[in-house]
C-alpha atoms as a PDB file:
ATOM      1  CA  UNK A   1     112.346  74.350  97.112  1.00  0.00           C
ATOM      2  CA  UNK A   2     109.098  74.009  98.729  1.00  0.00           C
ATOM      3  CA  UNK A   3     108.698  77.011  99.678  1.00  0.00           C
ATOM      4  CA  UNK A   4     109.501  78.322  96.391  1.00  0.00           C
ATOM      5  CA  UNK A   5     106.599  76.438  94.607  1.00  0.00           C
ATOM      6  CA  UNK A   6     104.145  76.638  97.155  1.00  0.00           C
ATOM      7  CA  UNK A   7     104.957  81.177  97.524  1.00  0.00           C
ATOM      8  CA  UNK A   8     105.200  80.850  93.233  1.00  0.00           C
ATOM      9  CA  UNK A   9     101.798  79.198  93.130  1.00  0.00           C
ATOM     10  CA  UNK A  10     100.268  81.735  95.391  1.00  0.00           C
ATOM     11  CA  UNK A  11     102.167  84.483  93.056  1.00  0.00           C
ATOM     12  CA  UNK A  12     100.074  83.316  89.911  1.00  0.00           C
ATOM     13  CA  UNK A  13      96.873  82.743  92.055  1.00  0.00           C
ATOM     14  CA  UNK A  14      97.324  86.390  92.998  1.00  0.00           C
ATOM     15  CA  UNK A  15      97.966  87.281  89.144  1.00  0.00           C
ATOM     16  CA  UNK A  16      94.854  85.294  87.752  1.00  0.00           C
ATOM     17  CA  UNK A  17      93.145  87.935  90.086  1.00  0.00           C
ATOM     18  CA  UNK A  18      94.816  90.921  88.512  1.00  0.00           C
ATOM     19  CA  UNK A  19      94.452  89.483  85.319  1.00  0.00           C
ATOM     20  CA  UNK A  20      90.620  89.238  85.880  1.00  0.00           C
ATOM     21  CA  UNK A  21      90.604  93.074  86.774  1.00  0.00           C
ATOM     22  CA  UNK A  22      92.829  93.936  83.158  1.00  0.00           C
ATOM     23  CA  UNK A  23      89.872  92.521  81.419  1.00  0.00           C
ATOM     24  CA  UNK A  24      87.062  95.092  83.644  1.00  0.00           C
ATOM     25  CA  UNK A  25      89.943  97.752  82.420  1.00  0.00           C
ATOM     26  CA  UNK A  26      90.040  96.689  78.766  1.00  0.00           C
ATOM     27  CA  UNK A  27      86.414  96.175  78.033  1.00  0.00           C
ATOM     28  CA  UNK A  28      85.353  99.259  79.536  1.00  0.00           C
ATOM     29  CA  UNK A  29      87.987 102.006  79.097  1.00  0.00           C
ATOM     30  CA  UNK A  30      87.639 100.938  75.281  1.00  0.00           C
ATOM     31  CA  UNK A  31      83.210 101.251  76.171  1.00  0.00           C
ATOM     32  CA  UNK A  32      84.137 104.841  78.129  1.00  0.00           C
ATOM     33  CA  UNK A  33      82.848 103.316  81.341  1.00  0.00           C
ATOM     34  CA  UNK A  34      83.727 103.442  85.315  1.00  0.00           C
ATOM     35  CA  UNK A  35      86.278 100.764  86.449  1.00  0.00           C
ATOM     36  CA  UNK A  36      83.544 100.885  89.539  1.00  0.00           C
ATOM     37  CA  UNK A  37      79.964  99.316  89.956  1.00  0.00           C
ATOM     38  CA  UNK A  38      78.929  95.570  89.226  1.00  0.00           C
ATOM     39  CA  UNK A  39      80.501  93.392  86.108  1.00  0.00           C
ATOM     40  CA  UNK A  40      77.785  92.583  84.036  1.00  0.00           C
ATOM     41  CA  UNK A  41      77.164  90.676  80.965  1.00  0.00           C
ATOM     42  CA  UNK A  42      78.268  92.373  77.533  1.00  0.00           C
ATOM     43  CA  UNK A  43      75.585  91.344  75.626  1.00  0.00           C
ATOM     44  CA  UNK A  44      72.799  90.989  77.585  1.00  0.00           C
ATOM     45  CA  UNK A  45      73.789  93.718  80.426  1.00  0.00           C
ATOM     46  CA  UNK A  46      72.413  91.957  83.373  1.00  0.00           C
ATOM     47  CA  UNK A  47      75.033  91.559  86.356  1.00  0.00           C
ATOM     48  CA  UNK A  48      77.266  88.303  87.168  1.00  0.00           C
ATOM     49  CA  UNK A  49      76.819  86.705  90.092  1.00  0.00           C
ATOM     50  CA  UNK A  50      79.664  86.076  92.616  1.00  0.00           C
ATOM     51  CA  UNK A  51      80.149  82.551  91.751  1.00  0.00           C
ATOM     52  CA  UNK A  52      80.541  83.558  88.315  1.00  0.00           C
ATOM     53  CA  UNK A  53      83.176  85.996  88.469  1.00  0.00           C
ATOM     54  CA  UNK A  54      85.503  82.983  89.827  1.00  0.00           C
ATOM     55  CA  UNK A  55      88.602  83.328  87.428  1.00  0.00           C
ATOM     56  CA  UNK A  56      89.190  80.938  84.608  1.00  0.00           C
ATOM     57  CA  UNK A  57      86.784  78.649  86.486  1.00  0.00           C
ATOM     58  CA  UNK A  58      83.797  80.125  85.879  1.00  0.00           C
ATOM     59  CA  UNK A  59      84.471  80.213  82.268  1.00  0.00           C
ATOM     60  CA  UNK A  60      85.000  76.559  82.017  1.00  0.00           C
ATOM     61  CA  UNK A  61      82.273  76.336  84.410  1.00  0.00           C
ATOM     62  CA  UNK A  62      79.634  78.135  82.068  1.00  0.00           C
ATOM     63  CA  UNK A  63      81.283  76.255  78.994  1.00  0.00           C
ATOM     64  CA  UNK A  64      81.928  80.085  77.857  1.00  0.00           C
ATOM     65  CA  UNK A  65      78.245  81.562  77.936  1.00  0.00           C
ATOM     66  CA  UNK A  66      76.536  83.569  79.836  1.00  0.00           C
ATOM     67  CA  UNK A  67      74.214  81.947  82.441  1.00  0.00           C
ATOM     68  CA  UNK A  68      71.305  84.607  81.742  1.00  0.00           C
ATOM     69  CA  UNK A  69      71.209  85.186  78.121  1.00  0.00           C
ATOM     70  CA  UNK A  70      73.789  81.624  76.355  1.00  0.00           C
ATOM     71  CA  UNK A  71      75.493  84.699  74.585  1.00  0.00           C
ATOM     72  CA  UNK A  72      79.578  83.386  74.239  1.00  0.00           C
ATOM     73  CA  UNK A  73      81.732  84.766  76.482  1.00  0.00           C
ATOM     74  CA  UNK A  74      85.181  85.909  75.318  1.00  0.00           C
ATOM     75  CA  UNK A  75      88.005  84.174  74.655  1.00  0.00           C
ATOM     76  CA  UNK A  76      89.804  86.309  75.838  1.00  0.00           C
ATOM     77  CA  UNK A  77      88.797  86.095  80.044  1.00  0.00           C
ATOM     78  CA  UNK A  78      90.201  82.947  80.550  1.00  0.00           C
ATOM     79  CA  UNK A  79      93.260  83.965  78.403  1.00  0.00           C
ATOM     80  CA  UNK A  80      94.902  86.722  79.837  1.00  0.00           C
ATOM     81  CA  UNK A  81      93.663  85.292  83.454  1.00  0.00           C
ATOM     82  CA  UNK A  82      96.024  82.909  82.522  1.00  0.00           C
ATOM     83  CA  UNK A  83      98.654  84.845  80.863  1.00  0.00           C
ATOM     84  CA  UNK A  84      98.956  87.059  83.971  1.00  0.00           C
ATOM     85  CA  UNK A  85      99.096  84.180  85.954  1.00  0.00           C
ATOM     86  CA  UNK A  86     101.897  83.133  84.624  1.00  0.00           C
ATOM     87  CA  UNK A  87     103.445  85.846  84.089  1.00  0.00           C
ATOM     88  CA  UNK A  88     103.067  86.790  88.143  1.00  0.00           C
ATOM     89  CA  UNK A  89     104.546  83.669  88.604  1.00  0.00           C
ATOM     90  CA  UNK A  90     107.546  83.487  86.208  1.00  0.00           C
ATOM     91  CA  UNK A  91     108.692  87.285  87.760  1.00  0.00           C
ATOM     92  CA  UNK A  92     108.063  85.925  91.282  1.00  0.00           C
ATOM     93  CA  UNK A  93     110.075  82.799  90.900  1.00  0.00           C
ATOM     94  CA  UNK A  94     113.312  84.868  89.209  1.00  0.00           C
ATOM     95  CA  UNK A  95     113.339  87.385  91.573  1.00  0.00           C
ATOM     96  CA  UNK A  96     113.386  84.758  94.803  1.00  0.00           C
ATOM     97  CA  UNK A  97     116.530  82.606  92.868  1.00  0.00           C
ATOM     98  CA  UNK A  98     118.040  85.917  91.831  1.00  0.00           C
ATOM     99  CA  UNK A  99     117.940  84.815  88.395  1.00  0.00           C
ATOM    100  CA  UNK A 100     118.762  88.062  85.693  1.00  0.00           C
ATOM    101  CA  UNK A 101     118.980  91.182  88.581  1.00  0.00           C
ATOM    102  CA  UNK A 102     119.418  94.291  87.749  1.00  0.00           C
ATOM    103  CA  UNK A 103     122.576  95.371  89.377  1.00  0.00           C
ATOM    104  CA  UNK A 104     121.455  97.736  91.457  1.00  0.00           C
ATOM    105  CA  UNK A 105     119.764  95.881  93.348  1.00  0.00           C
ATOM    106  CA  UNK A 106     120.649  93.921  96.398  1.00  0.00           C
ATOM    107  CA  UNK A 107     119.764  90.220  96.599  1.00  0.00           C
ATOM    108  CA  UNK A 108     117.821  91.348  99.625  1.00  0.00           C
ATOM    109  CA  UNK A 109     115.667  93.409  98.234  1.00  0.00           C
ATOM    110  CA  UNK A 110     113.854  90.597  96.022  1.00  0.00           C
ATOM    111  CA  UNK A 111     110.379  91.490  97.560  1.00  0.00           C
ATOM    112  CA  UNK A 112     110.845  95.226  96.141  1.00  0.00           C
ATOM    113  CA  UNK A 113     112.079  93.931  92.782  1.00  0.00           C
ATOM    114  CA  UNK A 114     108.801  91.295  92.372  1.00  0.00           C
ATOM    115  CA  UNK A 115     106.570  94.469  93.455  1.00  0.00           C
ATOM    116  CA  UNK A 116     108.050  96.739  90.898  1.00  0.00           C
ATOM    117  CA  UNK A 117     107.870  93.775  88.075  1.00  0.00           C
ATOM    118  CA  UNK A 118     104.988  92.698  88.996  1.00  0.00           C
ATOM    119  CA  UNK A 119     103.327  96.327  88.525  1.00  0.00           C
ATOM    120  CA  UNK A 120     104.861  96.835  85.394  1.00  0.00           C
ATOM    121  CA  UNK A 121     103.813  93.976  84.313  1.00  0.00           C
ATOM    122  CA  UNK A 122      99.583  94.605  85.021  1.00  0.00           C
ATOM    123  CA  UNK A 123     100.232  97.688  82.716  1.00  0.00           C
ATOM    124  CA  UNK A 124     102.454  95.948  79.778  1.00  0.00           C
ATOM    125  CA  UNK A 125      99.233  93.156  79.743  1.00  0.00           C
ATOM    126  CA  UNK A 126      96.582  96.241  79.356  1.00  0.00           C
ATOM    127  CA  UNK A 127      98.896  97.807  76.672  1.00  0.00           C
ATOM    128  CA  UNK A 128      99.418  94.434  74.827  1.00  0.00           C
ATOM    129  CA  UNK A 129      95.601  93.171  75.264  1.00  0.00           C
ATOM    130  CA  UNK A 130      94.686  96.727  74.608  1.00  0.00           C
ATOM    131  CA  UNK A 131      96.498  97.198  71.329  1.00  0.00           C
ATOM    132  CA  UNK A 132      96.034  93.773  70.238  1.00  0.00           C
ATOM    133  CA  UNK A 133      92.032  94.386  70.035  1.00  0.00           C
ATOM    134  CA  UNK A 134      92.071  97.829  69.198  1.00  0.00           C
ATOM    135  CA  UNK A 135      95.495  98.932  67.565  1.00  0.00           C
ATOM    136  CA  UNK A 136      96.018 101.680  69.743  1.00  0.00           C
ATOM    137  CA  UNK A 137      98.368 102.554  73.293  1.00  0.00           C
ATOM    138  CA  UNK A 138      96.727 104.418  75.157  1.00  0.00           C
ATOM    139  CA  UNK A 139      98.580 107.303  77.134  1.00  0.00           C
ATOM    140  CA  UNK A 140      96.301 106.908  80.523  1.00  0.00           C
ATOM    141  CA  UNK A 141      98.018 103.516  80.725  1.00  0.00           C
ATOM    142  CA  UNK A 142     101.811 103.908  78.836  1.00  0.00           C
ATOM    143  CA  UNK A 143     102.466 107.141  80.956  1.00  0.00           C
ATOM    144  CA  UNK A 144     102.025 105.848  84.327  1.00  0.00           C
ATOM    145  CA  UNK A 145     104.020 102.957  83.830  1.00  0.00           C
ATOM    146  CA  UNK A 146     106.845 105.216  82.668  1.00  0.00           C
ATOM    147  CA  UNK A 147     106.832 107.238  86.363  1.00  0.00           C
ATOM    148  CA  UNK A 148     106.502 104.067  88.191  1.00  0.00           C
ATOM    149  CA  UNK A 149     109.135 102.470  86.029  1.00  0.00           C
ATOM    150  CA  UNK A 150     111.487 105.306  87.265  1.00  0.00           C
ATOM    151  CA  UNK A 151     110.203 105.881  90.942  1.00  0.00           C
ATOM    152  CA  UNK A 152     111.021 102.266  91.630  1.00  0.00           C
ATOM    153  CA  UNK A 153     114.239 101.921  90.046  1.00  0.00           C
ATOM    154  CA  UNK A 154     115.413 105.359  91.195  1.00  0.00           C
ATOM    155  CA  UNK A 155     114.362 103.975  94.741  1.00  0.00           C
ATOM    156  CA  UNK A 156     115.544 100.596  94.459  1.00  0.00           C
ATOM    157  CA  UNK A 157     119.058 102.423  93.762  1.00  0.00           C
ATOM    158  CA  UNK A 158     119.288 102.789  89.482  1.00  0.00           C
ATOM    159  CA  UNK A 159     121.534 104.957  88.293  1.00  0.00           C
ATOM    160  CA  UNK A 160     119.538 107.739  86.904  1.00  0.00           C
ATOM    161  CA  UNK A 161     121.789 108.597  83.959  1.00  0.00           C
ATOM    162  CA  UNK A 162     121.780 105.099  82.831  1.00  0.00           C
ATOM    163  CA  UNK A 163     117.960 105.559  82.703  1.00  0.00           C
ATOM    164  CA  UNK A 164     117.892 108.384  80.927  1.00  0.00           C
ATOM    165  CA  UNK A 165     119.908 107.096  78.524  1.00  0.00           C
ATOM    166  CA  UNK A 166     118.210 103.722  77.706  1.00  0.00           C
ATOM    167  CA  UNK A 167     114.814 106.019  77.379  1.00  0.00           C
ATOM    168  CA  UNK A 168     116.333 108.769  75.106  1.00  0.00           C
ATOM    169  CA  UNK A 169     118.533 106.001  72.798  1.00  0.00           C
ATOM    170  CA  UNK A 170     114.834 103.971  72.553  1.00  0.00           C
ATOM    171  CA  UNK A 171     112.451 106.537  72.544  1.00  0.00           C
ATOM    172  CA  UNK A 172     114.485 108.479  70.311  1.00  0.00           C
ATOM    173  CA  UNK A 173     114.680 104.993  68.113  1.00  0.00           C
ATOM    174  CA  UNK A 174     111.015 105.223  67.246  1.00  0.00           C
ATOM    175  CA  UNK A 175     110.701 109.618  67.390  1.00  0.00           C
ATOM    176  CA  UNK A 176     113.308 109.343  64.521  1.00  0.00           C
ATOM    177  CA  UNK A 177     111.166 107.068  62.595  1.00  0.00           C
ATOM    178  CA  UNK A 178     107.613 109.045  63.648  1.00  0.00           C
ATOM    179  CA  UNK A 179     109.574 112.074  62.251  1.00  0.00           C
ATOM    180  CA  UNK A 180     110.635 110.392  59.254  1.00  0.00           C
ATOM    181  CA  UNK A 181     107.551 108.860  57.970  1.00  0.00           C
ATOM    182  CA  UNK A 182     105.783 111.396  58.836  1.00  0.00           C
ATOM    183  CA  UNK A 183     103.622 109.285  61.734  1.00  0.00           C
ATOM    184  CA  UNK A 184     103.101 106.568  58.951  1.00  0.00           C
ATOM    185  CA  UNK A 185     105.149 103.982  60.187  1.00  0.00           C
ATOM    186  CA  UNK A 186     104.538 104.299  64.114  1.00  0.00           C
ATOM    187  CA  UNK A 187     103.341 106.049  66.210  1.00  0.00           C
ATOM    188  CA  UNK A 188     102.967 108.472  68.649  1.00  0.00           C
ATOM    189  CA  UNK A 189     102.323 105.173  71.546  1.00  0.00           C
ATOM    190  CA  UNK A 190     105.033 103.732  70.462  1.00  0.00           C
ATOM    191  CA  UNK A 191     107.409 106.398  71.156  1.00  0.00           C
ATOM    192  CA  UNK A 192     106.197 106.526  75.035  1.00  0.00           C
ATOM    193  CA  UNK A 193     106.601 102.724  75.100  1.00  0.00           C
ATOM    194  CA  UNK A 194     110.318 103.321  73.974  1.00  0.00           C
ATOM    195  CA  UNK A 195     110.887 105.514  77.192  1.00  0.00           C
ATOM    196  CA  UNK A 196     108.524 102.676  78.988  1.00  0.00           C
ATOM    197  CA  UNK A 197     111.582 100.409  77.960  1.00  0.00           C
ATOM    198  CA  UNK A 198     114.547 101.983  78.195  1.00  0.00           C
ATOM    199  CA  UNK A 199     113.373 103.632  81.588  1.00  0.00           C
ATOM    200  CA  UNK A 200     112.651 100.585  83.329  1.00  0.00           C
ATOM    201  CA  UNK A 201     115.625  98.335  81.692  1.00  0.00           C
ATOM    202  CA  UNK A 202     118.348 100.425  80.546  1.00  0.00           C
ATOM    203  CA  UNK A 203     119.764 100.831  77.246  1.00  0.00           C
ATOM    204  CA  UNK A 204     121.542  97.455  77.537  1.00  0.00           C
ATOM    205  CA  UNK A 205     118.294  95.396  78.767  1.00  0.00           C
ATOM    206  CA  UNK A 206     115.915  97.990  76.972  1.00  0.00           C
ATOM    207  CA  UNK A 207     117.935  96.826  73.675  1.00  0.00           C
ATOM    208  CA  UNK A 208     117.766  93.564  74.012  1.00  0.00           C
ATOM    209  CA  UNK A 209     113.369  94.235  74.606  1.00  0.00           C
ATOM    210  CA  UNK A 210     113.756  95.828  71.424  1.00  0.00           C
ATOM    211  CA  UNK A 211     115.425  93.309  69.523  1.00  0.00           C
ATOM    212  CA  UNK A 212     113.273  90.960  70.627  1.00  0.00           C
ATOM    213  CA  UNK A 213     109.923  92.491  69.965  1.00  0.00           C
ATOM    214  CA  UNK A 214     110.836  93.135  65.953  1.00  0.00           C
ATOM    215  CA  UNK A 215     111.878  89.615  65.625  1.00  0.00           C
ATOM    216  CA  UNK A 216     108.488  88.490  67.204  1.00  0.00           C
ATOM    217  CA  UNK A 217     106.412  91.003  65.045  1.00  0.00           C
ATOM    218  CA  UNK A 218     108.662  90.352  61.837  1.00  0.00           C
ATOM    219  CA  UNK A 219     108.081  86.362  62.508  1.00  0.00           C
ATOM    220  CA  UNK A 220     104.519  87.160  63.385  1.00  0.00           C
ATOM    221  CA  UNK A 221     104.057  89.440  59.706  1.00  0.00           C
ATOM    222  CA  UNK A 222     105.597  86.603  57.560  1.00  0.00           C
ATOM    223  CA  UNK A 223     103.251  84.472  59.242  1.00  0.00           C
ATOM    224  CA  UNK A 224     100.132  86.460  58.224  1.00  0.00           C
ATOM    225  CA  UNK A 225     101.079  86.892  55.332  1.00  0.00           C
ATOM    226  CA  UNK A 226     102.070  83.711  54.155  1.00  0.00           C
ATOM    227  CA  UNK A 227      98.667  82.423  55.693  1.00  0.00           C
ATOM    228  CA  UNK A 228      96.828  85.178  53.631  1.00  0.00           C
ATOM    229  CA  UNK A 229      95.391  86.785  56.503  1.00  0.00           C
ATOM    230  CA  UNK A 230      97.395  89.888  56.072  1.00  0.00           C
ATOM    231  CA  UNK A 231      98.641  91.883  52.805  1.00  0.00           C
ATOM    232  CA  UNK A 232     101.880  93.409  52.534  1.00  0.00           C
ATOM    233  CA  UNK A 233     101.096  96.580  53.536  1.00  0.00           C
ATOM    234  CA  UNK A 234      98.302  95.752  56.397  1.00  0.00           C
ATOM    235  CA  UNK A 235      98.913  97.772  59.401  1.00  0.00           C
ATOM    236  CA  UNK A 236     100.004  95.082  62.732  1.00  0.00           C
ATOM    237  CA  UNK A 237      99.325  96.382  66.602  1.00  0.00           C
ATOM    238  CA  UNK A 238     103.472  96.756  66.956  1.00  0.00           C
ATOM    239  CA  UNK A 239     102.769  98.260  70.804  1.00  0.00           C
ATOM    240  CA  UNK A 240     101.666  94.012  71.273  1.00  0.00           C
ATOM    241  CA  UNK A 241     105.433  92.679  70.502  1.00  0.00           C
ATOM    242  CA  UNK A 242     106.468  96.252  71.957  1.00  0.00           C
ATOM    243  CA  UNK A 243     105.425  94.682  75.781  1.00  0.00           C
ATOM    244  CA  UNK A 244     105.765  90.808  74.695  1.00  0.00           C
ATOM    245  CA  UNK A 245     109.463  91.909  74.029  1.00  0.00           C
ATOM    246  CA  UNK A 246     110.200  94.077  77.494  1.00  0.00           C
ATOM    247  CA  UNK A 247     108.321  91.205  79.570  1.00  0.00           C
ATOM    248  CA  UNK A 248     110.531  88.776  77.787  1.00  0.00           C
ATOM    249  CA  UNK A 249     113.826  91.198  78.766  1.00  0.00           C
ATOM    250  CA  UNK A 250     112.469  91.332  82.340  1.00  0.00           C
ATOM    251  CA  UNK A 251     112.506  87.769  82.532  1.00  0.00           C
ATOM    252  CA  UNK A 252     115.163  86.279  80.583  1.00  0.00           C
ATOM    253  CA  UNK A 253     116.729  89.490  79.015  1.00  0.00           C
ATOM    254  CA  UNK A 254     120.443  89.212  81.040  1.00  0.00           C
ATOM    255  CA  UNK A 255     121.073  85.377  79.898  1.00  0.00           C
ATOM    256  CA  UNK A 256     119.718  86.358  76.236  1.00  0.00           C
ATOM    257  CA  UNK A 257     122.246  88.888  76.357  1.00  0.00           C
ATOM    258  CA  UNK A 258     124.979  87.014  77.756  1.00  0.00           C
ATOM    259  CA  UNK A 259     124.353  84.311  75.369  1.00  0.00           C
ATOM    260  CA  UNK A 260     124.945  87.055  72.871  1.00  0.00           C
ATOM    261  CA  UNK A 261     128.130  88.550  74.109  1.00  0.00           C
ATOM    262  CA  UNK A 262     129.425  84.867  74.832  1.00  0.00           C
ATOM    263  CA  UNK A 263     130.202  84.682  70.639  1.00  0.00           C
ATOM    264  CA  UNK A 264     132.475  87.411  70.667  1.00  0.00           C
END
């Protein structure tokens, strides 16, 4: 059990990191700049200093302004540095107890299943952080995930029909309804996160992401609404709940689904 918490702790110390580098992707894919060169400040545009790049810490650090210019610094830094943390650290500790495997995959194989998670996982946050602040999924980021989502399971042993079908049923799901209202109701991202979804879960697993992620943005919508910061007909990022709702299925998506068959 030691082991566990001590290797889990390093697992979220190692996601805070990657979740440091999905905010250099958001801010400045969305600003059409390199991922290379210095990180500098937003407002200002003079570069950070080492000690200031320290995740979450520097933040807190800085009481959330820059050092140079006292502009506020994001939210949203500390947030998903956080979130990814985590995350890194939920997927790490259920793939070393072998909690909700995929069954094609061999209880010795754990390392290879927290790899492939944990890389699906940096591009879900970008999509989800991504969409959240901009309403949009952005193919450089959806696609990718998609091939790695079937090169590892393919290599890890997946039955490739089984993919196929959970990325046809889903993506299909959400072509039907591009098709239908004409692009007015989703689109086009949210077809490639369908394939995202079934292709890395299945059309059992993939369902259950699914399921999940319109009960989140339905909640989410009433919620809005009732608090007057929506109308009716206001347009919500669905591609966030689309990724909150296939991380969820990573994690937890075989006991929410035997929990489900258990009533019948």
């Amino acid at each position: 059990m030691t082991d566990l918490i001590i290797w889990t702790i390093l697992a979220s110390l190692l996601g805070i990191i990657f979740g440091s580098f999905i905010n250099v992707v958001v801010f400045r894919t969305k600003e059409g700049q390199s991922l290379g060169g210095r990180s500098k400040c937003r407002t200002c545009l003079e570069p950070i200093g080492g000690m200031d790049l320290i995740p979450i810490v520097s933040y807190f650090a800085l009481k959330g302004r820059c050092r140079r210019c006292s502009s506020v610094i994001e939210w949203q830094y500390p947030a998903v540095e956080m979130a990814t943390g985590i995350l890194f650290g939920l997927l790490f500790a259920r793939a070393w107890l072998g909690i909700g495997w995929p069954n094609f995959i061999d209880q010795t194989e754990w390392v290879a299943l927290f790899v492939r998670d944990a890389s699906i996982a940096i591009f879900l946050v970008i999509i989800f952080v991504y969409d959240f602040r901009y309403s949009y999924i952005l193919d450089k980021y959806s696609i990718p995930a998609i091939l790695l989502a079937l090169v590892f399971n393919v290599a890890l042993g997946a039955n490739a029909l089984s993919l196929l079908l959970g990325g046809l049923l889903i993506g299909g799901f959400f072509a039907i309804q591009f098709l239908v209202s004409e692009g007015k109701w989703i689109g086009g991202g949210d077809i490639r996160m369908g394939l995202l979804m079934g292709f890395l879960l299945g059309p059992a697993l993939g369902g259950v992401a699914l399921f999940v992620s319109y009960v989140l943005g339905a909640l989410t919508g009433i919620f809005l609404i009732l608090t007057k910061q929506r109308e009716l007909n206001s347009h919500v990022p669905f591609g966030t709940f689309l990724a909150l709702g296939t991380v969820i299925a990573m994690i937890w998506g075989s006991g929410l689904l035997n929990w489900y068959l258990g009533y019948f």
